[in-house]
PDB file of N, CA and C in Angstrom:
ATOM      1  N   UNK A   1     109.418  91.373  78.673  1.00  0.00           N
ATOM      2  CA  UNK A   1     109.354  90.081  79.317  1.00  0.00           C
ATOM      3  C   UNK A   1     108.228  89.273  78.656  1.00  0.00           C
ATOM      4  N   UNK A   2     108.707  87.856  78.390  1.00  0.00           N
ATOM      5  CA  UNK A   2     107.620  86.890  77.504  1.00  0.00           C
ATOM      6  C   UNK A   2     106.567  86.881  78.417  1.00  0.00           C
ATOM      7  N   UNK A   3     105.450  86.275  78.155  1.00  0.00           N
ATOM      8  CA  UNK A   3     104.029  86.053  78.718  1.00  0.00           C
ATOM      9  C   UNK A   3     104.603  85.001  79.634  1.00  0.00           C
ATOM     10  N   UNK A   4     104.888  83.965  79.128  1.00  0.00           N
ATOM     11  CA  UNK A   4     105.363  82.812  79.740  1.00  0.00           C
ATOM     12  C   UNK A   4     106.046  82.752  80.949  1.00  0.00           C
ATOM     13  N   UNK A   5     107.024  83.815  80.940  1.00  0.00           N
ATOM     14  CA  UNK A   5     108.294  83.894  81.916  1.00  0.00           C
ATOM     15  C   UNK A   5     107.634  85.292  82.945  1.00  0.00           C
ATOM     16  N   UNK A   6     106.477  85.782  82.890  1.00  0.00           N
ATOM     17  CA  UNK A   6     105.562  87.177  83.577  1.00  0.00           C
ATOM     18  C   UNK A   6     104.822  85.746  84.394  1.00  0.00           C
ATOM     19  N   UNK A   7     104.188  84.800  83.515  1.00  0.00           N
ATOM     20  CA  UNK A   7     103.826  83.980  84.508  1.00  0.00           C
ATOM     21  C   UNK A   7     103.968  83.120  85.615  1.00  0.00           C
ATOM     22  N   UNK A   8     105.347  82.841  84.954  1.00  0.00           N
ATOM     23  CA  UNK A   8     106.120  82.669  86.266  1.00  0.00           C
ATOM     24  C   UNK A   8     106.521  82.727  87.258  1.00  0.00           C
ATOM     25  N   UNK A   9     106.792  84.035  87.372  1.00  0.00           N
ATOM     26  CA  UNK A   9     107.577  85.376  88.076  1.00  0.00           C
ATOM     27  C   UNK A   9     106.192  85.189  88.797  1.00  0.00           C
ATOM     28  N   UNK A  10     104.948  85.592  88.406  1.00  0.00           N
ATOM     29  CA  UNK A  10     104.133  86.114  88.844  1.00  0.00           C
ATOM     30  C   UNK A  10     102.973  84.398  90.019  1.00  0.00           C
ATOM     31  N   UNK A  11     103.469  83.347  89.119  1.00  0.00           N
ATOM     32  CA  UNK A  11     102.991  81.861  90.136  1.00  0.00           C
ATOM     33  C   UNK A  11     103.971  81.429  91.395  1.00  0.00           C
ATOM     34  N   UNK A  12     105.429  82.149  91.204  1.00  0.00           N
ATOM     35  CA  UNK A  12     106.009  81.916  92.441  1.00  0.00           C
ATOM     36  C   UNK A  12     106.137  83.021  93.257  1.00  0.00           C
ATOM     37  N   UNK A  13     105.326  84.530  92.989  1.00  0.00           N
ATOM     38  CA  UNK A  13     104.576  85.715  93.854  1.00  0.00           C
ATOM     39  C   UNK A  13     104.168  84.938  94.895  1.00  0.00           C
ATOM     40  N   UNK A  14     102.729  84.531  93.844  1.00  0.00           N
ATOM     41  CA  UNK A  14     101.362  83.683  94.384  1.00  0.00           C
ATOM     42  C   UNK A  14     101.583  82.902  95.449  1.00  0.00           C
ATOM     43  N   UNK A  15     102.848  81.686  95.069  1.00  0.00           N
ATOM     44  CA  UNK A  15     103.191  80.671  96.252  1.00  0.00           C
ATOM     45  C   UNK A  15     103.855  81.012  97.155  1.00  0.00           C
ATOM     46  N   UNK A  16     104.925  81.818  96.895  1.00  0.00           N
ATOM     47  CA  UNK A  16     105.267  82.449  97.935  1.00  0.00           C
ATOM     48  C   UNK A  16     104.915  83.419  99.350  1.00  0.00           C
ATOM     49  N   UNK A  17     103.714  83.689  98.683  1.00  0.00           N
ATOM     50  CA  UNK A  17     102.958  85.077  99.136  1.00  0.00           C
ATOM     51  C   UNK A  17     101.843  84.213 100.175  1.00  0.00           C
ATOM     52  N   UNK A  18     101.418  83.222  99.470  1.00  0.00           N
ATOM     53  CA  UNK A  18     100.125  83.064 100.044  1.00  0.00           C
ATOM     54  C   UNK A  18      99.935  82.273 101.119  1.00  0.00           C
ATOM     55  N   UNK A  19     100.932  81.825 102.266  1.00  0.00           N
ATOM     56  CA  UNK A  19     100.573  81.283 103.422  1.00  0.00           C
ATOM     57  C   UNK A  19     101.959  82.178 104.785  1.00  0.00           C
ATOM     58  N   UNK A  20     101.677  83.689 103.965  1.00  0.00           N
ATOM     59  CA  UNK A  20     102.393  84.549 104.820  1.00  0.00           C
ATOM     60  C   UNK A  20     101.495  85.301 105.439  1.00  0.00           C
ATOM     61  N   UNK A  21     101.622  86.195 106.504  1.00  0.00           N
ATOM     62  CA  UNK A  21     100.183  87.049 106.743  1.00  0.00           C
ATOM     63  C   UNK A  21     100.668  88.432 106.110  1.00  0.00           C
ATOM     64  N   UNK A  22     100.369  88.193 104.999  1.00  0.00           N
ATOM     65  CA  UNK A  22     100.320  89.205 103.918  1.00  0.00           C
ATOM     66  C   UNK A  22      99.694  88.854 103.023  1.00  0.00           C
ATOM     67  N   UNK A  23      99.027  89.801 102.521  1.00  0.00           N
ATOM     68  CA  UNK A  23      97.907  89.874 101.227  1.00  0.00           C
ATOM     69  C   UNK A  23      98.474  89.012  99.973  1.00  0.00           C
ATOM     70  N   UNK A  24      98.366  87.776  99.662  1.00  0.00           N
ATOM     71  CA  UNK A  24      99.235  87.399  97.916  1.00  0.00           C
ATOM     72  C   UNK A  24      98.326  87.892  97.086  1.00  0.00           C
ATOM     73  N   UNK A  25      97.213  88.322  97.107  1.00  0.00           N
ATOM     74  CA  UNK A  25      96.493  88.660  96.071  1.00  0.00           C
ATOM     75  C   UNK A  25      96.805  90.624  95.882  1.00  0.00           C
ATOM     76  N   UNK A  26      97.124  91.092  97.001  1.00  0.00           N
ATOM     77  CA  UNK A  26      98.387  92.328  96.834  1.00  0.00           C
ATOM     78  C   UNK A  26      99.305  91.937  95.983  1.00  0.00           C
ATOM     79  N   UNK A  27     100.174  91.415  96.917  1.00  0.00           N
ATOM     80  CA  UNK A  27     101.270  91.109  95.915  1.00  0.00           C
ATOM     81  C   UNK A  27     101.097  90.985  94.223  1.00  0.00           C
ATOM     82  N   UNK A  28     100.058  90.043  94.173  1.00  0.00           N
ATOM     83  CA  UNK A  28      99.884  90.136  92.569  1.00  0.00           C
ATOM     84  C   UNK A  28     100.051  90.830  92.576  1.00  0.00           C
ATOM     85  N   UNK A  29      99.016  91.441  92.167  1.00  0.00           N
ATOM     86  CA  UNK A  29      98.334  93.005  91.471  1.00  0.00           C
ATOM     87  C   UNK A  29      99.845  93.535  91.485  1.00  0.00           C
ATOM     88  N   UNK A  30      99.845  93.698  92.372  1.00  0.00           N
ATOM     89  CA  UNK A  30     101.327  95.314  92.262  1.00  0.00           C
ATOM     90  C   UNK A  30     102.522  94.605  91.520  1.00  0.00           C
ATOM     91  N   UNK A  31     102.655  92.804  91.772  1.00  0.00           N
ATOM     92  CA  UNK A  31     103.736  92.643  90.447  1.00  0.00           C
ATOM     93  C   UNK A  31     103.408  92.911  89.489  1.00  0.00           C
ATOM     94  N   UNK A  32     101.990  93.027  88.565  1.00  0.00           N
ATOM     95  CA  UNK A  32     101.430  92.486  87.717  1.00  0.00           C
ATOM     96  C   UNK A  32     101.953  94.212  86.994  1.00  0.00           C
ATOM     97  N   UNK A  33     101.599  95.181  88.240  1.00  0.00           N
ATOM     98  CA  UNK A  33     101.773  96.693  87.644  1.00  0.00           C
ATOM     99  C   UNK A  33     103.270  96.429  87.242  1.00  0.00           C
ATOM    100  N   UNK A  34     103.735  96.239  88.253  1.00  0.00           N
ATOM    101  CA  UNK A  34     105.749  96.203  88.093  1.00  0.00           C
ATOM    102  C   UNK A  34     106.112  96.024  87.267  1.00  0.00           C
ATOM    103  N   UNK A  35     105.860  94.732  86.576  1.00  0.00           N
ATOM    104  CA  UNK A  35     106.083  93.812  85.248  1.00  0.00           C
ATOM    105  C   UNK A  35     105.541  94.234  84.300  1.00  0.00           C
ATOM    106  N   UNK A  36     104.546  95.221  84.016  1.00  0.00           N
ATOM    107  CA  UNK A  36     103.918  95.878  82.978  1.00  0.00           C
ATOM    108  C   UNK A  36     102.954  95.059  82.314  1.00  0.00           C
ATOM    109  N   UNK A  37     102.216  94.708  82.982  1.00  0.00           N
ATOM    110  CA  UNK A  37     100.992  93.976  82.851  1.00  0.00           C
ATOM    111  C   UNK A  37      99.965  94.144  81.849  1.00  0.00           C
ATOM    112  N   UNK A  38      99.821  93.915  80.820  1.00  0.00           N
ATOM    113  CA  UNK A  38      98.516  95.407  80.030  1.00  0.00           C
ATOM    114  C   UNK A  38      97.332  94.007  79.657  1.00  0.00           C
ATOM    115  N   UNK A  39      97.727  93.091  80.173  1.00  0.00           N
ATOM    116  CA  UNK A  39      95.868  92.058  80.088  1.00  0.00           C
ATOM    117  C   UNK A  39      94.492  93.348  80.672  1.00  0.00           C
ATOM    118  N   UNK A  40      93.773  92.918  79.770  1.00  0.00           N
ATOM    119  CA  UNK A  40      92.200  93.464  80.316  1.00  0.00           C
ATOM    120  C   UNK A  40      91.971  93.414  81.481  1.00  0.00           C
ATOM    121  N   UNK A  41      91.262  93.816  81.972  1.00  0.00           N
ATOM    122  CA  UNK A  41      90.041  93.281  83.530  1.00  0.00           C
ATOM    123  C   UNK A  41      90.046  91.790  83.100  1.00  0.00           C
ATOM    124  N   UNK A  42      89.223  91.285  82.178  1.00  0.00           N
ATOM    125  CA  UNK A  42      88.267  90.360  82.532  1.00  0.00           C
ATOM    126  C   UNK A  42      89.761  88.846  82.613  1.00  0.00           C
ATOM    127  N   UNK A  43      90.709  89.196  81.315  1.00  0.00           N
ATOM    128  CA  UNK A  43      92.418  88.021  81.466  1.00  0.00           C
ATOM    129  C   UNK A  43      92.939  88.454  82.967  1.00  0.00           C
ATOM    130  N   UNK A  44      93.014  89.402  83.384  1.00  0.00           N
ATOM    131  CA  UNK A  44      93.745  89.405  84.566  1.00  0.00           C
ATOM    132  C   UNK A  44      93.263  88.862  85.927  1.00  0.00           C
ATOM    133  N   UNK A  45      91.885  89.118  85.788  1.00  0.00           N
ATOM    134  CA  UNK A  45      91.002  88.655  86.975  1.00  0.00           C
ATOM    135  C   UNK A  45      90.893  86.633  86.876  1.00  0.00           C
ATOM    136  N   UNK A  46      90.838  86.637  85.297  1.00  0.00           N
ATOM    137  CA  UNK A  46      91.038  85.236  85.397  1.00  0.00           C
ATOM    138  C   UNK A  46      92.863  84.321  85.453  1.00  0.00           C
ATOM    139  N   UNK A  47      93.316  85.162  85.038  1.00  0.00           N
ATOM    140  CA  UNK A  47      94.382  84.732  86.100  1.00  0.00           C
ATOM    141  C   UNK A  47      94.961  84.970  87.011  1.00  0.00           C
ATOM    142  N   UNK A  48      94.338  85.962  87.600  1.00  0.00           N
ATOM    143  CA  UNK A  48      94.482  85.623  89.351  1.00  0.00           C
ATOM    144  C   UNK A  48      93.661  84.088  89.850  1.00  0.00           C
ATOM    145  N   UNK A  49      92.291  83.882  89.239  1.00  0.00           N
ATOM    146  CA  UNK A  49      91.572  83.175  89.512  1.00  0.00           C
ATOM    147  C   UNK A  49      92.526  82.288  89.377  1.00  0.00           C
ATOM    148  N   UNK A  50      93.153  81.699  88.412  1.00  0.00           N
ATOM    149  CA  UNK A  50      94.123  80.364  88.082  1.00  0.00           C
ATOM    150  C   UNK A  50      95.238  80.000  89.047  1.00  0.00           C
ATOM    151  N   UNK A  51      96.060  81.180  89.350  1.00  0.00           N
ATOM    152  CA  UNK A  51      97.246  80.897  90.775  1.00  0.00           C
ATOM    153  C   UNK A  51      96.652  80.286  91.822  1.00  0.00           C
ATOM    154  N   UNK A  52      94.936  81.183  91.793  1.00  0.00           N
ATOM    155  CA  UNK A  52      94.983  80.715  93.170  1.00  0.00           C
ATOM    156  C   UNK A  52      93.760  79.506  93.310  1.00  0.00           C
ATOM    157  N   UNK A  53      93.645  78.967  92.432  1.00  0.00           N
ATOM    158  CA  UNK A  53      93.091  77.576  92.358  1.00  0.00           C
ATOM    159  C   UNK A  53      94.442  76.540  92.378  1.00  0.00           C
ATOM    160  N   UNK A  54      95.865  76.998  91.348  1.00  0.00           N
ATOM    161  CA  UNK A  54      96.928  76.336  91.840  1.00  0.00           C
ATOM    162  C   UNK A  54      97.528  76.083  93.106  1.00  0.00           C
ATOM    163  N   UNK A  55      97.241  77.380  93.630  1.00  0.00           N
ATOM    164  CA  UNK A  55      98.038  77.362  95.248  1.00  0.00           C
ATOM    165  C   UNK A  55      97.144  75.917  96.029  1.00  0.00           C
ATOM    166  N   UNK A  56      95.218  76.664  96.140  1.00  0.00           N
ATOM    167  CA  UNK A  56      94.161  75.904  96.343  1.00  0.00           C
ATOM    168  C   UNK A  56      94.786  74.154  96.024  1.00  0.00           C
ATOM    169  N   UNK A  57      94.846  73.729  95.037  1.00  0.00           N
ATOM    170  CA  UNK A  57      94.951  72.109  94.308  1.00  0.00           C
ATOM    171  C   UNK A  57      96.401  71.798  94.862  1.00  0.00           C
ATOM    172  N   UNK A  58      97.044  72.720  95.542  1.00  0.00           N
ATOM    173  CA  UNK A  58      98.913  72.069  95.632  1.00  0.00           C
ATOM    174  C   UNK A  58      98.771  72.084  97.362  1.00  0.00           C
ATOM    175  N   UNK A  59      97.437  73.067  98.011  1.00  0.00           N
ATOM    176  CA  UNK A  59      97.515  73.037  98.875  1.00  0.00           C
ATOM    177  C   UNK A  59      96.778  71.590  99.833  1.00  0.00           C
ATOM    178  N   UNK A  60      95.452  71.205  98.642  1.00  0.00           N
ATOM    179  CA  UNK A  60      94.640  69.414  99.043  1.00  0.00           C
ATOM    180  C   UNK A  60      95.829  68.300  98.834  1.00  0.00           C
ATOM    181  N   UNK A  61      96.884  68.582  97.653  1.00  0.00           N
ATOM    182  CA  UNK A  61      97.797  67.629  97.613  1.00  0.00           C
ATOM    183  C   UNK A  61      98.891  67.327  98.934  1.00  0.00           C
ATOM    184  N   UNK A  62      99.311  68.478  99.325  1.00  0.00           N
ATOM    185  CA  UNK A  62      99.968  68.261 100.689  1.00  0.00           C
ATOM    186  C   UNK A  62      99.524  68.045 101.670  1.00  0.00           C
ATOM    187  N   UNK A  63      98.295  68.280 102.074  1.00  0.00           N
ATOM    188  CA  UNK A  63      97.851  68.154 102.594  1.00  0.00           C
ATOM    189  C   UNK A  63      96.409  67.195 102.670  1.00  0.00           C
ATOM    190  N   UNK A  64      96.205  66.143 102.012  1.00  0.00           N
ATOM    191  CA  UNK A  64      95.767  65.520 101.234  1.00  0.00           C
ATOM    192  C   UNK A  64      95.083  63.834 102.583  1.00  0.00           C
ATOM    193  N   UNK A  65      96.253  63.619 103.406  1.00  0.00           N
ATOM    194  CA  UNK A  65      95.924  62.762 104.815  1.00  0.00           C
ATOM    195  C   UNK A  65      95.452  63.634 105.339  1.00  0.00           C
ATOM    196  N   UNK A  66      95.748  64.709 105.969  1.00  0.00           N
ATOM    197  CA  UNK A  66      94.777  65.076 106.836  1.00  0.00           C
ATOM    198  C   UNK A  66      93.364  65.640 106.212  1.00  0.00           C
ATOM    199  N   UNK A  67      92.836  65.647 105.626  1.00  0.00           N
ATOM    200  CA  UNK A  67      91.941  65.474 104.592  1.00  0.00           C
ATOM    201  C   UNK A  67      90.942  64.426 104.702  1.00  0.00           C
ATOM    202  N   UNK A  68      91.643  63.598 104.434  1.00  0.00           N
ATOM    203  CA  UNK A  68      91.230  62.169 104.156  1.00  0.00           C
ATOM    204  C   UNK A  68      90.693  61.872 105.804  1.00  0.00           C
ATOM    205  N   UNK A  69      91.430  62.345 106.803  1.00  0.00           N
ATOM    206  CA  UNK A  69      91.035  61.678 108.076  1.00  0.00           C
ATOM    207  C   UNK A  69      89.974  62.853 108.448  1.00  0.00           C
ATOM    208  N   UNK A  70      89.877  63.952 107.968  1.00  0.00           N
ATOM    209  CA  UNK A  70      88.835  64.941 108.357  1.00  0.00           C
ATOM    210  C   UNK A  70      87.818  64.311 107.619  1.00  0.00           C
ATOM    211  N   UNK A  71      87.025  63.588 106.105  1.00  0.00           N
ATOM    212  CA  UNK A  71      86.320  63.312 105.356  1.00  0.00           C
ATOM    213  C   UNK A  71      86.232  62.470 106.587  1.00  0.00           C
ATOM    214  N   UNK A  72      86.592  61.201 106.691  1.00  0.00           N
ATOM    215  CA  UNK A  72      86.110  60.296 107.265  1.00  0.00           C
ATOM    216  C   UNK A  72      85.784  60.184 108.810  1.00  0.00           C
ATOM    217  N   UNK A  73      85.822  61.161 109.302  1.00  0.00           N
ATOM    218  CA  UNK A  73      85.274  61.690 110.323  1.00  0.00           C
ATOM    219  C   UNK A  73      83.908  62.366 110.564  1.00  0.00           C
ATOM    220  N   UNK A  74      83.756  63.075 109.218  1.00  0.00           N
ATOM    221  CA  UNK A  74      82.543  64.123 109.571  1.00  0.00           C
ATOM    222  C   UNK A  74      81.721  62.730 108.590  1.00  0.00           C
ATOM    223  N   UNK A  75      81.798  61.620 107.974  1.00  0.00           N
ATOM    224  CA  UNK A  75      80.966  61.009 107.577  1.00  0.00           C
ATOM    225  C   UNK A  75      80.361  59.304 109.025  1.00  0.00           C
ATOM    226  N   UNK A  76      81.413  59.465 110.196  1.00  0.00           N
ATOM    227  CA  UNK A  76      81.280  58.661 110.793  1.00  0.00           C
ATOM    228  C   UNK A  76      79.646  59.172 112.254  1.00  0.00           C
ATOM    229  N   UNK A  77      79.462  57.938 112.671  1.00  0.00           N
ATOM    230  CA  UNK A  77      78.176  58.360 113.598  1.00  0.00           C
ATOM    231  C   UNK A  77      78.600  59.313 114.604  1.00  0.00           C
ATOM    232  N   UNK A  78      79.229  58.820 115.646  1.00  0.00           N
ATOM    233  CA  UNK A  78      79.048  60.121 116.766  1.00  0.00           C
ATOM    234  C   UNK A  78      79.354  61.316 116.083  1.00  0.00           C
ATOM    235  N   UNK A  79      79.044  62.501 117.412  1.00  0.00           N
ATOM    236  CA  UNK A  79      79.467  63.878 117.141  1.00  0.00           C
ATOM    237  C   UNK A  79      81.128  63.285 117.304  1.00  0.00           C
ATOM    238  N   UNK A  80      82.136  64.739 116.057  1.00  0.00           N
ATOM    239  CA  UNK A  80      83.566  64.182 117.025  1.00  0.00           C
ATOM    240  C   UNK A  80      84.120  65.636 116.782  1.00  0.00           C
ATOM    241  N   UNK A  81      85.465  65.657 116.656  1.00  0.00           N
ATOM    242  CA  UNK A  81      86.285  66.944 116.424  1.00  0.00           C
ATOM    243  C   UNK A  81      86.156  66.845 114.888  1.00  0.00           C
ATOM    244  N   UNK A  82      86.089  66.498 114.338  1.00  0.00           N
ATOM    245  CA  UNK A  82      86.035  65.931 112.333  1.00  0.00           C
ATOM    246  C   UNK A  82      85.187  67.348 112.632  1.00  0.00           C
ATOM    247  N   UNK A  83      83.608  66.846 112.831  1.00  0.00           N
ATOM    248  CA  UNK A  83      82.830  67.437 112.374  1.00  0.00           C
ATOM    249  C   UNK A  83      82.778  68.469 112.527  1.00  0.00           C
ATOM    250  N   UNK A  84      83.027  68.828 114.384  1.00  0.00           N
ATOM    251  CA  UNK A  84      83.247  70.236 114.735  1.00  0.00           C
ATOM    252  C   UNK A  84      84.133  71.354 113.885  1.00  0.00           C
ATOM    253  N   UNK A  85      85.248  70.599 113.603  1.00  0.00           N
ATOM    254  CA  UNK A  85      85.720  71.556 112.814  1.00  0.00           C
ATOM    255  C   UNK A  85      85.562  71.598 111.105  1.00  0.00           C
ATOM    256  N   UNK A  86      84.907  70.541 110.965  1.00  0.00           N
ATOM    257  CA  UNK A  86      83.650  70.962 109.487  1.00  0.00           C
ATOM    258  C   UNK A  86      82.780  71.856 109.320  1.00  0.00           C
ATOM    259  N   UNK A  87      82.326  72.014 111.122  1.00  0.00           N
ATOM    260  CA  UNK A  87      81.298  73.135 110.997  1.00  0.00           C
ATOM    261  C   UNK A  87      81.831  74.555 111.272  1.00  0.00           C
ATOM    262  N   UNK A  88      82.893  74.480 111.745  1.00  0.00           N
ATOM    263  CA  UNK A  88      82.976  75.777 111.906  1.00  0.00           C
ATOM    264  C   UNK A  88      84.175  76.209 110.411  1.00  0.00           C
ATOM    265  N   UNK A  89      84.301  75.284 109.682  1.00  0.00           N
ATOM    266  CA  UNK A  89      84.589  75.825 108.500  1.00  0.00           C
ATOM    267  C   UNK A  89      83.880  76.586 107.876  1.00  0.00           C
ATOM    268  N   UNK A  90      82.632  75.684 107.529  1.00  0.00           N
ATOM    269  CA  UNK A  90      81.340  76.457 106.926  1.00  0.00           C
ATOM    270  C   UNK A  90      81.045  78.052 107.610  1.00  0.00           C
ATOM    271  N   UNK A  91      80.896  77.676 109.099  1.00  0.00           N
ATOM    272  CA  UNK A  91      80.354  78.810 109.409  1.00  0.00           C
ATOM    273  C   UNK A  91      81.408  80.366 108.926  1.00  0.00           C
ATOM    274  N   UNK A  92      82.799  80.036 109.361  1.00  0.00           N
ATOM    275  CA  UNK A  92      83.506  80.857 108.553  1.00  0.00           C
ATOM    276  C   UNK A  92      83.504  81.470 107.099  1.00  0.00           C
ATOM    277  N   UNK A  93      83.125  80.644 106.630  1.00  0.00           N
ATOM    278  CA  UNK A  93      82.838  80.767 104.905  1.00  0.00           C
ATOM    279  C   UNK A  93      81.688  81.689 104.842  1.00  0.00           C
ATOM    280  N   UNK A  94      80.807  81.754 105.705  1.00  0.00           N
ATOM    281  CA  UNK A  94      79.260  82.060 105.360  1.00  0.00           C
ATOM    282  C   UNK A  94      79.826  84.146 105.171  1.00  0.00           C
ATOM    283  N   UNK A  95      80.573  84.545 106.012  1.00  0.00           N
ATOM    284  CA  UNK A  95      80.905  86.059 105.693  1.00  0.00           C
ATOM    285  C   UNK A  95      81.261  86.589 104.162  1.00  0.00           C
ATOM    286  N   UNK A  96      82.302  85.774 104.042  1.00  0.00           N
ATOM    287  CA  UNK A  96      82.939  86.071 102.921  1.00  0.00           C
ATOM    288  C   UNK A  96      82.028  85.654 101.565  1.00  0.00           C
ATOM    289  N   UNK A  97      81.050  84.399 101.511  1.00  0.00           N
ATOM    290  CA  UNK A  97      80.157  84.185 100.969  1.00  0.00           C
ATOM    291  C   UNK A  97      78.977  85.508 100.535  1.00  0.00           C
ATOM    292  N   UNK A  98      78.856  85.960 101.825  1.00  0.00           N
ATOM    293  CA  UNK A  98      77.766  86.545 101.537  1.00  0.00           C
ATOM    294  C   UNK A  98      78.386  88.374 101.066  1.00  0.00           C
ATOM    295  N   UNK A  99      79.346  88.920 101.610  1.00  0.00           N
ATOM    296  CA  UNK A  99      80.118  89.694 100.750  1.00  0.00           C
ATOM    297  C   UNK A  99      80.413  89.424  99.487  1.00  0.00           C
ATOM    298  N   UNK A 100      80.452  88.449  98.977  1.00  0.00           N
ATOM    299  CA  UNK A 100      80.682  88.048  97.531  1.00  0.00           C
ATOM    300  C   UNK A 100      79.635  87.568  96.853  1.00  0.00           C
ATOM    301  N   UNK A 101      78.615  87.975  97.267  1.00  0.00           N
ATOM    302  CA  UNK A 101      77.403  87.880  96.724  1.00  0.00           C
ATOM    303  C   UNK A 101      76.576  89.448  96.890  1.00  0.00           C
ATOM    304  N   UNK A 102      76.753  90.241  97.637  1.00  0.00           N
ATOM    305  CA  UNK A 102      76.153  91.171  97.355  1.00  0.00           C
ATOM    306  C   UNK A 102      77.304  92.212  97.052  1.00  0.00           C
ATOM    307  N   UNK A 103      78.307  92.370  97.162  1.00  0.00           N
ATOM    308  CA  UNK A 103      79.461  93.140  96.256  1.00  0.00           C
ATOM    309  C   UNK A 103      80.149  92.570  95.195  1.00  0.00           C
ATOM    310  N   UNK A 104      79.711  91.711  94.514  1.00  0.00           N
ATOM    311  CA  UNK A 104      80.023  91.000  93.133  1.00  0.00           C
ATOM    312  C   UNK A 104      79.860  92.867  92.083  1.00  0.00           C
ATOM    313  N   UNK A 105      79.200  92.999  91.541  1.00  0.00           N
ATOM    314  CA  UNK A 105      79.431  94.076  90.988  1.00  0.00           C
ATOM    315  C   UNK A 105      80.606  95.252  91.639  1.00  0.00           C
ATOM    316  N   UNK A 106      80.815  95.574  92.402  1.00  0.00           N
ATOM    317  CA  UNK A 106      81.710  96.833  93.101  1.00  0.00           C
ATOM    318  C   UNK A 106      83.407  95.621  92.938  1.00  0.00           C
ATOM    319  N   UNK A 107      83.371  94.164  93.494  1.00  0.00           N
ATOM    320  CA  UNK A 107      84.655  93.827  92.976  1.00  0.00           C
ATOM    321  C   UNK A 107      85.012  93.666  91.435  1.00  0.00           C
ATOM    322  N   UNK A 108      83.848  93.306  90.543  1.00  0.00           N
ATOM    323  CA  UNK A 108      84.235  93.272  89.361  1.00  0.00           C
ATOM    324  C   UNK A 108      84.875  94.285  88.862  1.00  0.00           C
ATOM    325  N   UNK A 109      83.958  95.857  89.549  1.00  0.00           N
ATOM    326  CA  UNK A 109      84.523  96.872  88.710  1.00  0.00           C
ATOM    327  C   UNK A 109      85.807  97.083  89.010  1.00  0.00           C
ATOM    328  N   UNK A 110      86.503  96.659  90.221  1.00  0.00           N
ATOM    329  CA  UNK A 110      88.043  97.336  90.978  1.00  0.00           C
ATOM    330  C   UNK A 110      88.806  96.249  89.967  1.00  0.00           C
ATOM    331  N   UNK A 111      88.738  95.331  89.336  1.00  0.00           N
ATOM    332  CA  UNK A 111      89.447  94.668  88.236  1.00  0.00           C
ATOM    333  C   UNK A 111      89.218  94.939  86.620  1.00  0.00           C
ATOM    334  N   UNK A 112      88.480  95.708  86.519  1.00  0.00           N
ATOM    335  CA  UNK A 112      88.235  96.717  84.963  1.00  0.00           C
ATOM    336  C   UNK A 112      89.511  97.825  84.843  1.00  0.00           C
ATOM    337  N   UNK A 113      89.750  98.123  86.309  1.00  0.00           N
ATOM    338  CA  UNK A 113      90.839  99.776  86.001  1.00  0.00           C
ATOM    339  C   UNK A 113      91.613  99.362  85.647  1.00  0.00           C
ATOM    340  N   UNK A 114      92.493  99.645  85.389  1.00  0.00           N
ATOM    341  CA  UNK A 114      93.779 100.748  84.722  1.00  0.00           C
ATOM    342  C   UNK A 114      94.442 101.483  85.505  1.00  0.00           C
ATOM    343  N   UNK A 115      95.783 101.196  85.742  1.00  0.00           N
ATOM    344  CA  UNK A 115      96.137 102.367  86.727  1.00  0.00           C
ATOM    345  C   UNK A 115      97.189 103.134  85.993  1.00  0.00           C
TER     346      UNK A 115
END
């Protein structure tokens, strides 16, 4: 299978996968084995990184008004719901942030193997 047409296969995994409650970043991986994948650690990890900045950029485009009315909310004076739920974005973020800051080495290495 061409590179081209693995990527494929493997960006409509990604979209498909990723607003199911199931793992799409599973899914990769195990197509990636399926399809016979033989990129390095460091190509494979960066294109996972790439799907899912695509999914990320297709997901601000559709969603792109409500966006726009959340921005202009958390920049207006009173307290409102904008902000509230600005903040508890952040606060959500702060876990996974800080797991990915002190297990940065232990995930790098689980994308070096080989299976």
């Amino acid at each position: 299978m061409s590179d081209l047409l693995r990527s494929i296969v493997l960006g409509v995994i990604q979209g498909l996968t990723e607003f199911l409650p199931v793992s799409s970043s599973g899914h990769l991986e195990l197509a990636k084995y399926i399809l016979g994948d033989t990129s390095t650690g460091e190509q494979s990890l960066f294109f996972t990184i790439m799907v899912h900045v695509a999914t990320a950029l297709s997901t601000v485009y559709i969603f792109r008004k409500d966006i726009g009315e959340i921005l202009k909310g958390i920049f207006s004076k009173p307290w409102n719901e904008s902000k509230a739920f600005a903040l508890n974005v952040i606060i959500s973020m702060v876990p996974a942030a800080l797991v990915g800051f002190f297990a940065e080495p232990l995930i790098e290495s689980l994308f070096d193997r080989k299976i």
